[in-house]
PDB file of N, CA and C in Angstrom:
ATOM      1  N   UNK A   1      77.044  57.995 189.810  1.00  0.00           N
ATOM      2  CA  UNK A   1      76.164  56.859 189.677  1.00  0.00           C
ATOM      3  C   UNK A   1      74.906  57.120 190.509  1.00  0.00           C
ATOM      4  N   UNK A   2      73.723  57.086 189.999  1.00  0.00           N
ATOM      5  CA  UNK A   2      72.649  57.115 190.397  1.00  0.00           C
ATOM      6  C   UNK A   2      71.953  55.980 190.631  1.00  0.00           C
ATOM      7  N   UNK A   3      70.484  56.001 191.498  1.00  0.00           N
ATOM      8  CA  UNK A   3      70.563  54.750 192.127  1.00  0.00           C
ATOM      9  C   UNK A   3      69.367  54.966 193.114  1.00  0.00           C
ATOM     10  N   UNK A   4      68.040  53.666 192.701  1.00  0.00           N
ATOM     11  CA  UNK A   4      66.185  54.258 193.463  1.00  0.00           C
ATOM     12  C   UNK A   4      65.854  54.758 192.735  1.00  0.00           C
ATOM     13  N   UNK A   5      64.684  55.691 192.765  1.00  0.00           N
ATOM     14  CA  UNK A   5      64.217  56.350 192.343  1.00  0.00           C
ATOM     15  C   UNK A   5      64.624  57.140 190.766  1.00  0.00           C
ATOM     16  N   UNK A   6      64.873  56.625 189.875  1.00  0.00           N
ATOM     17  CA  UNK A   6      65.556  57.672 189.051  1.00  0.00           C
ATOM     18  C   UNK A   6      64.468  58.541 187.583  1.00  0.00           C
ATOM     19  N   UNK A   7      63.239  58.032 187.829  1.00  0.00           N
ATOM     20  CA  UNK A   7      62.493  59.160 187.234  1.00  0.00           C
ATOM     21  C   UNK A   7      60.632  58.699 187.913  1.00  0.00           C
ATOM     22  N   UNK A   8      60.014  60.022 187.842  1.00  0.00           N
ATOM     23  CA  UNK A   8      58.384  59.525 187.396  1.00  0.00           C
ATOM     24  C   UNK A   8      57.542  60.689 186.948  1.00  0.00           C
ATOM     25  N   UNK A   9      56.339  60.083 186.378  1.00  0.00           N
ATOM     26  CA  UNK A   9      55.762  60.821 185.732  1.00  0.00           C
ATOM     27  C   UNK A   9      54.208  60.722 185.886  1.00  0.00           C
ATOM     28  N   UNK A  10      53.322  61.798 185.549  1.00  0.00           N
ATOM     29  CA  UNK A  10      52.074  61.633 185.229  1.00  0.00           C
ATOM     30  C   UNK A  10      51.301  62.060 184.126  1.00  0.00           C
ATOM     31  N   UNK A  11      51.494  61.297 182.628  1.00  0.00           N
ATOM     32  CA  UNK A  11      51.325  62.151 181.679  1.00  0.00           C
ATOM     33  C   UNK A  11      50.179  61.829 181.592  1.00  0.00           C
ATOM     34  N   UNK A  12      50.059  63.438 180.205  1.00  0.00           N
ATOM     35  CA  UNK A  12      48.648  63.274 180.132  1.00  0.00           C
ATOM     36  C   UNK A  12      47.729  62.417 179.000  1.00  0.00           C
ATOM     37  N   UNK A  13      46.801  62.532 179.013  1.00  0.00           N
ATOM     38  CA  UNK A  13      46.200  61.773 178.329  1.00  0.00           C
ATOM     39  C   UNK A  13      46.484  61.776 176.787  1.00  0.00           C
ATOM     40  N   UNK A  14      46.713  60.810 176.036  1.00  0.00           N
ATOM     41  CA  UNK A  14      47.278  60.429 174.101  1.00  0.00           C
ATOM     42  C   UNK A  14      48.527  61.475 174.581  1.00  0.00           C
ATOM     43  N   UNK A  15      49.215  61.312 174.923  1.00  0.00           N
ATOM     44  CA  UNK A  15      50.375  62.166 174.823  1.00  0.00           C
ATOM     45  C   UNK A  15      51.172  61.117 174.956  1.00  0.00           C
ATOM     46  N   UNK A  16      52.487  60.889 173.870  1.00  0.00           N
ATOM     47  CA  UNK A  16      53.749  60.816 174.518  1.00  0.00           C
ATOM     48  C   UNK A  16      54.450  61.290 175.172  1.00  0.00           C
ATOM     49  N   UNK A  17      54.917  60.375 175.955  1.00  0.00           N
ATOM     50  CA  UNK A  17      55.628  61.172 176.904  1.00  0.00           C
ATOM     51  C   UNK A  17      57.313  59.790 177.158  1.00  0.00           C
ATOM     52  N   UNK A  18      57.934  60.640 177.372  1.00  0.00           N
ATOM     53  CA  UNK A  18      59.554  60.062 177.541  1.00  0.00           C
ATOM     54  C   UNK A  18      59.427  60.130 179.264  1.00  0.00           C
ATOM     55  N   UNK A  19      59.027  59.377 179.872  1.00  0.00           N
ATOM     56  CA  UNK A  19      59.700  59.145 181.400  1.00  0.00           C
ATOM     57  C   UNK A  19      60.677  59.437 181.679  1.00  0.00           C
ATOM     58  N   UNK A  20      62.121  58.919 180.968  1.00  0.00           N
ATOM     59  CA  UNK A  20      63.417  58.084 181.480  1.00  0.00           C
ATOM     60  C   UNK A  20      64.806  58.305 180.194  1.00  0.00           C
ATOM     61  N   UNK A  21      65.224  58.844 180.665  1.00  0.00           N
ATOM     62  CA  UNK A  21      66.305  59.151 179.559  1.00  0.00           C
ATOM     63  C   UNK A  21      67.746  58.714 180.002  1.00  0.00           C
ATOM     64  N   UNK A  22      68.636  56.868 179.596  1.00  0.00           N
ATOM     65  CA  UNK A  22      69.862  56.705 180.036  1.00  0.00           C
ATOM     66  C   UNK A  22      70.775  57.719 179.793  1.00  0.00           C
ATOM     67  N   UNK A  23      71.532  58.273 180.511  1.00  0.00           N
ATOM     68  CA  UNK A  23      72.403  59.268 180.306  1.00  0.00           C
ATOM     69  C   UNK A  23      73.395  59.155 179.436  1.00  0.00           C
ATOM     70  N   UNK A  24      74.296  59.579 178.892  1.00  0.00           N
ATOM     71  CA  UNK A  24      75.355  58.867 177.849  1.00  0.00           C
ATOM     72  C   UNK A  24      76.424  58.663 178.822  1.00  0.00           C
ATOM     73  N   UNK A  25      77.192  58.005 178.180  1.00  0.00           N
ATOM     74  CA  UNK A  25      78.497  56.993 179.249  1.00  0.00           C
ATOM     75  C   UNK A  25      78.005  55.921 180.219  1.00  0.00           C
ATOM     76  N   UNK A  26      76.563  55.812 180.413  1.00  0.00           N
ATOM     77  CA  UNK A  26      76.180  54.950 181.023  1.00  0.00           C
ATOM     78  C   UNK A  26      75.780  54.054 180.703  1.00  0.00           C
ATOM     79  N   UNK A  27      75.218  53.037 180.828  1.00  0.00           N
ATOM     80  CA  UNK A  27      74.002  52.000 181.362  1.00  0.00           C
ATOM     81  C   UNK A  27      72.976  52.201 182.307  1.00  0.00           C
ATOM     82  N   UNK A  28      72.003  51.707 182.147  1.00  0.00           N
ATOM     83  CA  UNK A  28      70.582  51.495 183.194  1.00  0.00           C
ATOM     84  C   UNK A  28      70.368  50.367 183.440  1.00  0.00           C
ATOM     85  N   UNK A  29      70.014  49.996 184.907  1.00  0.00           N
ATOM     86  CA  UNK A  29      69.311  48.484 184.451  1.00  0.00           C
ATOM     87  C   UNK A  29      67.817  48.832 185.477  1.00  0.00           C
ATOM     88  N   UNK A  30      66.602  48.925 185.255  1.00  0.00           N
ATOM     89  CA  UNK A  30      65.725  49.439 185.471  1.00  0.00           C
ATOM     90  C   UNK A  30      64.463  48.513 185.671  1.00  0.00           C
ATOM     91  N   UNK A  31      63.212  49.102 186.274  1.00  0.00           N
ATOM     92  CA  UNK A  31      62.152  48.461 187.228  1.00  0.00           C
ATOM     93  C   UNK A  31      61.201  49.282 186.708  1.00  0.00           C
ATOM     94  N   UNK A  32      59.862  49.466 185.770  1.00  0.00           N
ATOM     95  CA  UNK A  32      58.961  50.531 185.372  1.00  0.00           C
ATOM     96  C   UNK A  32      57.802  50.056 186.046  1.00  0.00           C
ATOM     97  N   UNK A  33      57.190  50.882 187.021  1.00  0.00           N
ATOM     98  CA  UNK A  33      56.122  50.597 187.423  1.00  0.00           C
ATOM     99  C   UNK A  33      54.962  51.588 187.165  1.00  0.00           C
ATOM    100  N   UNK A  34      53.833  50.651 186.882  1.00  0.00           N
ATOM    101  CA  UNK A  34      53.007  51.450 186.403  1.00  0.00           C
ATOM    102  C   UNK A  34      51.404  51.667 187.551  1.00  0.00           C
ATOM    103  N   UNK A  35      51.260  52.795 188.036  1.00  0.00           N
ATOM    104  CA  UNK A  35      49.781  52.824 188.492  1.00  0.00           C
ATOM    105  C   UNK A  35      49.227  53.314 188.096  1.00  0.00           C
ATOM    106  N   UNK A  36      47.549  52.309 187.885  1.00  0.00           N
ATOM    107  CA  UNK A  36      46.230  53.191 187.627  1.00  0.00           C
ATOM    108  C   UNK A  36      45.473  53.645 188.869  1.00  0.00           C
ATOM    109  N   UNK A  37      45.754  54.962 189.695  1.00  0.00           N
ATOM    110  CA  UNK A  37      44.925  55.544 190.474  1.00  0.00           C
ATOM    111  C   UNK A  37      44.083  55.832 190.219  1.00  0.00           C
ATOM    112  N   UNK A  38      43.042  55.261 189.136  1.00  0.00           N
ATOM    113  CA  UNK A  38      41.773  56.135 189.183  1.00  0.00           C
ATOM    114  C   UNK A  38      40.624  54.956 189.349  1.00  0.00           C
ATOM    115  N   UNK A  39      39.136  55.151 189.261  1.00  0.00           N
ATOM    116  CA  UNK A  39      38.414  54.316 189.086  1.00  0.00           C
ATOM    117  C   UNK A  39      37.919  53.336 187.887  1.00  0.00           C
ATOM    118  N   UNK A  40      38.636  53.478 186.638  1.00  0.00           N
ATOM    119  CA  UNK A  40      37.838  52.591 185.712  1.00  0.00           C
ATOM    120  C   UNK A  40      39.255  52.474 185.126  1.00  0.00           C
ATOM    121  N   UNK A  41      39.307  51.174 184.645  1.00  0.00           N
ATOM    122  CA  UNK A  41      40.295  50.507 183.564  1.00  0.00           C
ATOM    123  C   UNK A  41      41.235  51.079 182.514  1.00  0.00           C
ATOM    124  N   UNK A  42      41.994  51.200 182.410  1.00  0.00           N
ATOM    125  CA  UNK A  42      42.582  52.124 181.108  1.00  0.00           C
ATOM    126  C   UNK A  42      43.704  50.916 180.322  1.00  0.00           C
ATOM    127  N   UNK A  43      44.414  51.307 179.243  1.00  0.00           N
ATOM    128  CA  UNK A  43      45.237  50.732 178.511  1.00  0.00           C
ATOM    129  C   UNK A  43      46.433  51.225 178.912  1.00  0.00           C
ATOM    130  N   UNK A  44      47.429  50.499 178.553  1.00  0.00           N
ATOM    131  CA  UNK A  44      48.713  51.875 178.188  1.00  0.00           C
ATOM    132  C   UNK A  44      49.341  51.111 177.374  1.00  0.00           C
ATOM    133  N   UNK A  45      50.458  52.051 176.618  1.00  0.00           N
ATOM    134  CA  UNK A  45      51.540  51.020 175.814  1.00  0.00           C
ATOM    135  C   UNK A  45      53.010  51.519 176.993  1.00  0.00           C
ATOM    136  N   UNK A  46      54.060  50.672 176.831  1.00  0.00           N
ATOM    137  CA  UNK A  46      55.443  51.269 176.983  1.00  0.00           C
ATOM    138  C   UNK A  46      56.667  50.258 175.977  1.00  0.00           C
ATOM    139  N   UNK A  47      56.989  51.235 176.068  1.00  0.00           N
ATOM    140  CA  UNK A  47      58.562  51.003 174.866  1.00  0.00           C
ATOM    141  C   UNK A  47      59.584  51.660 175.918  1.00  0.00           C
ATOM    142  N   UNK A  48      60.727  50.880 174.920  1.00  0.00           N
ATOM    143  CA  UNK A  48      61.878  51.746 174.984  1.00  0.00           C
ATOM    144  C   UNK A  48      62.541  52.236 173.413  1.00  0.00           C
ATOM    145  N   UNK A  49      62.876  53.566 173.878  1.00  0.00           N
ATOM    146  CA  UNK A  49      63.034  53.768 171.833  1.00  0.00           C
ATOM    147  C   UNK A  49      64.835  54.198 171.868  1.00  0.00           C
ATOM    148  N   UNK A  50      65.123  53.910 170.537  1.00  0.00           N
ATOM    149  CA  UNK A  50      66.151  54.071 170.605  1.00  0.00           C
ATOM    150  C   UNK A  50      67.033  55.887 170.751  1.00  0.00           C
ATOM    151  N   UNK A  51      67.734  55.708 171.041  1.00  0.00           N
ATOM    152  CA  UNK A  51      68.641  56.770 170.933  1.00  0.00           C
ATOM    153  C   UNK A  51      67.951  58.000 169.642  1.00  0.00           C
ATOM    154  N   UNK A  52      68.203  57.403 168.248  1.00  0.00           N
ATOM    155  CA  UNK A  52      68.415  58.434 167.079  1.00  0.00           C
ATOM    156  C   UNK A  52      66.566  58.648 166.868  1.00  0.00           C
ATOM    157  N   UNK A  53      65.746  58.087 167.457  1.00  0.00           N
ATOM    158  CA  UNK A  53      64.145  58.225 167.649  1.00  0.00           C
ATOM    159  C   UNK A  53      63.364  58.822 168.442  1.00  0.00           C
ATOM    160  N   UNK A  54      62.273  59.925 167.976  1.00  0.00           N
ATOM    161  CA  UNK A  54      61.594  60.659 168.603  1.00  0.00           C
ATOM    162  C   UNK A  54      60.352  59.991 169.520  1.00  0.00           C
ATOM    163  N   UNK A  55      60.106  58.809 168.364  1.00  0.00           N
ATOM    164  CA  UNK A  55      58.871  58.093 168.944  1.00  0.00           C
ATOM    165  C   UNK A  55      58.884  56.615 168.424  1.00  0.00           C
ATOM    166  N   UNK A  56      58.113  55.827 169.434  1.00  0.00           N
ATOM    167  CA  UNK A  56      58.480  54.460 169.354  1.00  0.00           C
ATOM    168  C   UNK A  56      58.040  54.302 167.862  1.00  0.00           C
ATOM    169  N   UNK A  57      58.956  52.968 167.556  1.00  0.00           N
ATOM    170  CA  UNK A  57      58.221  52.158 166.292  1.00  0.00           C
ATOM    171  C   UNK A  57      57.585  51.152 167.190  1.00  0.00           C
ATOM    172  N   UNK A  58      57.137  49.693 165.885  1.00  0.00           N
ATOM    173  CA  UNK A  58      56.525  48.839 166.403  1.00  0.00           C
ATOM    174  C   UNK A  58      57.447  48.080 167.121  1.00  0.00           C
ATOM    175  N   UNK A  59      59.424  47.613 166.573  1.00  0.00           N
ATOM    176  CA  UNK A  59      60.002  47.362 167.190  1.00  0.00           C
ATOM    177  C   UNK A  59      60.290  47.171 168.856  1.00  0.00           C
ATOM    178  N   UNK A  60      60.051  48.470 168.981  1.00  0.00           N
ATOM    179  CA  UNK A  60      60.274  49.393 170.812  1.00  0.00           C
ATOM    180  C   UNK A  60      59.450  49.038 171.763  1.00  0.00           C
ATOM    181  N   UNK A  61      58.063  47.988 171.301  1.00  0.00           N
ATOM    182  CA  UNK A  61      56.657  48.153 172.294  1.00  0.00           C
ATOM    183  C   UNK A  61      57.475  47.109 173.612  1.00  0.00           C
ATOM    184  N   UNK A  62      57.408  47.209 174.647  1.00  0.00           N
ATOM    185  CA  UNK A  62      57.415  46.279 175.657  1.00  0.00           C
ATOM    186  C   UNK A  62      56.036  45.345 175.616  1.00  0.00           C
ATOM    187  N   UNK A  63      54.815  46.802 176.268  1.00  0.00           N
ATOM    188  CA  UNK A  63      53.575  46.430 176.078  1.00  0.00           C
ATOM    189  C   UNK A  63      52.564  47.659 175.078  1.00  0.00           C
ATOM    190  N   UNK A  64      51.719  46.806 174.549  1.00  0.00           N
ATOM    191  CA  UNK A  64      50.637  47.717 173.449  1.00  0.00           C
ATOM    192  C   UNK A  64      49.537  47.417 173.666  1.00  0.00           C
ATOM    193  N   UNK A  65      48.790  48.307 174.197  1.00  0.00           N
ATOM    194  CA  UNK A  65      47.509  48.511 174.421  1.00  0.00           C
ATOM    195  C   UNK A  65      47.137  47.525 175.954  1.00  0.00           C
ATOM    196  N   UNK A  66      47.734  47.741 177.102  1.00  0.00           N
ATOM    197  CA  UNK A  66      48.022  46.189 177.848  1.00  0.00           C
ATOM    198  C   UNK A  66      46.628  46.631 178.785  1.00  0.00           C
ATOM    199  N   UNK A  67      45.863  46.188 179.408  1.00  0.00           N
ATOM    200  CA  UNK A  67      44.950  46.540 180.174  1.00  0.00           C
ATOM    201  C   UNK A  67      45.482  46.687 181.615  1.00  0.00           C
ATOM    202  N   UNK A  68      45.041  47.892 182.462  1.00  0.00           N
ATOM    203  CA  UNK A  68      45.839  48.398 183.451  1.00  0.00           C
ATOM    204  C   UNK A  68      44.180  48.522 184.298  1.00  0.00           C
ATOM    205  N   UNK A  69      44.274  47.457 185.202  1.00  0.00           N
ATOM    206  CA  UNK A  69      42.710  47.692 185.938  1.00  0.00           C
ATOM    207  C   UNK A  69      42.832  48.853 186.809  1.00  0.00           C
ATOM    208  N   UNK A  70      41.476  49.117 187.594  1.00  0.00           N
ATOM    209  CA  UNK A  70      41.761  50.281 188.207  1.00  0.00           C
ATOM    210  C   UNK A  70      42.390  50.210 189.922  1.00  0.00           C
ATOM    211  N   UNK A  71      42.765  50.854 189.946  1.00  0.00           N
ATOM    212  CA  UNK A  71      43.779  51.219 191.537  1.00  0.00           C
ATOM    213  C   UNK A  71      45.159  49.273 191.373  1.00  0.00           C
ATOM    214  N   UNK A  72      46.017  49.419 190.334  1.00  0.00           N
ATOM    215  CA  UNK A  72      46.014  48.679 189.800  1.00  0.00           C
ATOM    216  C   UNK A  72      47.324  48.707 189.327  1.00  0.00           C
ATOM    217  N   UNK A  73      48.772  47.949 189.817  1.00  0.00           N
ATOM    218  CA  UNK A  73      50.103  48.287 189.705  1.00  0.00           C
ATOM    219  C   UNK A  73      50.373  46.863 188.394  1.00  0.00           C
ATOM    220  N   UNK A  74      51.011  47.256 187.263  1.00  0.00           N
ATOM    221  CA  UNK A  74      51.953  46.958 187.016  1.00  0.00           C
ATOM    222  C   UNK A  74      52.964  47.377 186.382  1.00  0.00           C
ATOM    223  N   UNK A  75      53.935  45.954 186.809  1.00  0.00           N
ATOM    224  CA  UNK A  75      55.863  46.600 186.744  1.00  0.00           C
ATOM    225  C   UNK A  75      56.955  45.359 185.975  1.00  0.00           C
ATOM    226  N   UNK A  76      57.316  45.972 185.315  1.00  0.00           N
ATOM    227  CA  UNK A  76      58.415  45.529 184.148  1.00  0.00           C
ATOM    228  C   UNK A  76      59.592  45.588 184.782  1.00  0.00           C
ATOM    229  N   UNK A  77      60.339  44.808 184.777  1.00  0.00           N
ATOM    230  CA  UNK A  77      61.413  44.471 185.912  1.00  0.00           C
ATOM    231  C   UNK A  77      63.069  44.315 184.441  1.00  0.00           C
ATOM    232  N   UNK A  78      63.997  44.013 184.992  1.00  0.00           N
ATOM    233  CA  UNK A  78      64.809  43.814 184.176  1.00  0.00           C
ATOM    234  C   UNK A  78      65.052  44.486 182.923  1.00  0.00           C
ATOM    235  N   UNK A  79      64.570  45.230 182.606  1.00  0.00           N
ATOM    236  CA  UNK A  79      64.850  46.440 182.047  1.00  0.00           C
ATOM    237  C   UNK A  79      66.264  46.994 181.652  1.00  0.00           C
ATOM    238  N   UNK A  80      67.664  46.858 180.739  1.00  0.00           N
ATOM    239  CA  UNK A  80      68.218  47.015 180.592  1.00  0.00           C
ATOM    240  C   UNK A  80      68.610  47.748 179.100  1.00  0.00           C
ATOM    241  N   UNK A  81      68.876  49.433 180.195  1.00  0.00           N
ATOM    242  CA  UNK A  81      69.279  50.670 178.825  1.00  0.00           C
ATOM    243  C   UNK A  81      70.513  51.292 178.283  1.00  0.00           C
ATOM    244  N   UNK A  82      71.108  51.035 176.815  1.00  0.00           N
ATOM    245  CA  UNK A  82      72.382  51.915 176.844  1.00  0.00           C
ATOM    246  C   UNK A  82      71.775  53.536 176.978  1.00  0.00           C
ATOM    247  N   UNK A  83      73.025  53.960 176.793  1.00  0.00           N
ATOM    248  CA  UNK A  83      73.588  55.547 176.642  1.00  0.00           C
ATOM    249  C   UNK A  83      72.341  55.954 175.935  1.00  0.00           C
ATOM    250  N   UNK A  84      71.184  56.808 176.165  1.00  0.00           N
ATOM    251  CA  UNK A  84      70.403  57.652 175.467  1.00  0.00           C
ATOM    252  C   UNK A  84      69.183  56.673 175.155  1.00  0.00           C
ATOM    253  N   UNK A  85      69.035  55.644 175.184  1.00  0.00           N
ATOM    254  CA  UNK A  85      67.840  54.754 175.154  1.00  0.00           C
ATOM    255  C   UNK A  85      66.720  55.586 175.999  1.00  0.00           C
ATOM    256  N   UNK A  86      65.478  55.487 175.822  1.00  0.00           N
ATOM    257  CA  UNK A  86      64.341  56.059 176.413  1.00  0.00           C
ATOM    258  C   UNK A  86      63.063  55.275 176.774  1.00  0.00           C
ATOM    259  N   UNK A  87      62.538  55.274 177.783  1.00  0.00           N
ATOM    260  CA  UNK A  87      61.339  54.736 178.110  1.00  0.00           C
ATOM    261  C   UNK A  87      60.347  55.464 178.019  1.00  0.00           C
ATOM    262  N   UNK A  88      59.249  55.364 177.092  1.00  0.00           N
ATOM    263  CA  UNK A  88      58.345  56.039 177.033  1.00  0.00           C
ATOM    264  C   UNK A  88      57.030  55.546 176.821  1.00  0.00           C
ATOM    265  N   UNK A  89      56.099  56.076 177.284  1.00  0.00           N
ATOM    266  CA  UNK A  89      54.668  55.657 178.091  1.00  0.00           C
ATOM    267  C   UNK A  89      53.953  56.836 177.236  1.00  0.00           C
ATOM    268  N   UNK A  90      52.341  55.641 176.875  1.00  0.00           N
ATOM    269  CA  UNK A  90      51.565  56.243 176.591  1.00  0.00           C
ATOM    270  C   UNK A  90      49.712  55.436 176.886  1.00  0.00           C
ATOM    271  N   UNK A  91      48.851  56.586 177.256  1.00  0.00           N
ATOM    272  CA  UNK A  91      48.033  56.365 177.700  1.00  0.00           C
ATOM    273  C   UNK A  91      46.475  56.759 177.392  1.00  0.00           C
ATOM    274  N   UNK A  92      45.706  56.276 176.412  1.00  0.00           N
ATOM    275  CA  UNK A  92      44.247  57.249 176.118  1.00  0.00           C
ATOM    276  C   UNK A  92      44.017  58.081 177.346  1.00  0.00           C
ATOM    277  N   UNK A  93      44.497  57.619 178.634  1.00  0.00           N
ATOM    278  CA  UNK A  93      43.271  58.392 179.482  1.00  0.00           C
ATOM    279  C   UNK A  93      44.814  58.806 180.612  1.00  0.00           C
ATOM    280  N   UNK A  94      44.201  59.640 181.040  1.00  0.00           N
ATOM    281  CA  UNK A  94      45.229  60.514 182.481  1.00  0.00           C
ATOM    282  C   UNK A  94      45.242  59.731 183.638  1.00  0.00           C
ATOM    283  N   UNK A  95      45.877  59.597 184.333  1.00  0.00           N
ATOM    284  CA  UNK A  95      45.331  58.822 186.080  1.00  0.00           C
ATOM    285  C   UNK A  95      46.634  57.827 185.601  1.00  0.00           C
ATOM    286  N   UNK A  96      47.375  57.616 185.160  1.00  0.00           N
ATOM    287  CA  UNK A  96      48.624  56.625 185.029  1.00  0.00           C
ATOM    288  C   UNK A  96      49.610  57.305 185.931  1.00  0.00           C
ATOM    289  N   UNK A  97      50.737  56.747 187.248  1.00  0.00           N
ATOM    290  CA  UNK A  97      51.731  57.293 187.399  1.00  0.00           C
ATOM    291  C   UNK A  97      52.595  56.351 187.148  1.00  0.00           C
ATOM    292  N   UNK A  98      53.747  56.945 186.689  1.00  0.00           N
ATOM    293  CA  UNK A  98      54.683  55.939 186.018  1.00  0.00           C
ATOM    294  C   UNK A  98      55.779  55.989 186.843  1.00  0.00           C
ATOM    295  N   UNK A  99      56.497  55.179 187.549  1.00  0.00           N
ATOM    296  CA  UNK A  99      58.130  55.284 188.001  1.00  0.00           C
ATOM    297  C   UNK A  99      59.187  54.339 187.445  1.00  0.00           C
ATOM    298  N   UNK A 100      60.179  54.743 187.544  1.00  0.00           N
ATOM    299  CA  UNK A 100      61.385  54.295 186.964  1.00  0.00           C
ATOM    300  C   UNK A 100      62.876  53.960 188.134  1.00  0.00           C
ATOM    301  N   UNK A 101      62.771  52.661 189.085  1.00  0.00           N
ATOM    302  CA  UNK A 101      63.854  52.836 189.728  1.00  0.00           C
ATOM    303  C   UNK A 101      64.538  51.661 189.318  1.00  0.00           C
ATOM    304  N   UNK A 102      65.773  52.252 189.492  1.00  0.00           N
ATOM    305  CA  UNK A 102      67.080  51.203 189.197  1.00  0.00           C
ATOM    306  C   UNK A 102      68.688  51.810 189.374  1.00  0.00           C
ATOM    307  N   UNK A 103      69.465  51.577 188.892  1.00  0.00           N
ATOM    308  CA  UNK A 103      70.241  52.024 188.707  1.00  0.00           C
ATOM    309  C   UNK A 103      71.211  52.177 187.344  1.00  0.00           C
ATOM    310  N   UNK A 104      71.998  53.632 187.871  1.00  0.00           N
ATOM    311  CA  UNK A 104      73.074  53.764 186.181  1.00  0.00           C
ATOM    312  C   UNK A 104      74.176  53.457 186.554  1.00  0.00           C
ATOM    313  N   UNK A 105      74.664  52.920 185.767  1.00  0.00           N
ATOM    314  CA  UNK A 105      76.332  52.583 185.763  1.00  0.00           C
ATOM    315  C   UNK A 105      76.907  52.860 184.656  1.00  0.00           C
ATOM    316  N   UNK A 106      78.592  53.804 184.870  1.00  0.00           N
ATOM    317  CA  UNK A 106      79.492  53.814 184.159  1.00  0.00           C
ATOM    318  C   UNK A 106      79.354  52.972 182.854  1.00  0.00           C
ATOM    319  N   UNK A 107      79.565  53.140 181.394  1.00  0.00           N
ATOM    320  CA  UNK A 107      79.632  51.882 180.615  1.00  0.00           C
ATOM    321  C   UNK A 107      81.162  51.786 180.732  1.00  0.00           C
TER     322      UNK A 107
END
């Protein structure tokens, strides 16, 4: 069982990117925080996609297109993932760091 800290990232710019991958046999229940370290405003989307999916549908969005000001945290709380569920973040512009703490549990 894992537990804090359990992923982060700094992707790059229009890229998907998968943060966070629930392990199988488990559960997640998870905290995504998002910073804009840079100087000017950016967007981001985040989902969680399912298991048998490479990339979000429209289903998966948490947030789409959400405005992320600059030097500028936000965090999605309650967050709850089965076995292979994925969190994944995407961003026009670079300067996003993304973390993922919570914990996994046994299912």
């Amino acid at each position: 069982m894992a537990y804090g800290r359990l992923a982060k990232s700094n992707p790059i710019a229009d890229t998907i990117t998968t943060v966070y991958t629930c392990p199988a046999g488990f559960f997640s229940v998870i905290t995504v925080s998002l910073l804009n370290y840079t100087d000017s405003a950016t967007t981001f989307k985040l989902s969680v996609v399912e298991t048998a999916n490479a990339s979000p549908i429209v289903s998966d969005f948490l947030e789409y297109d959400t405005v992320l000001s600059s030097k500028n945290i936000i965090e999605r709380s309650g967050i709850v993932l089965g076995a292979g569920q994925k969190i994944v973040v995407s961003s026009p512009t670079s300067g996003c760091i993304i973390n993922v703490y919570g914990i996994e549990t046994q299912a």
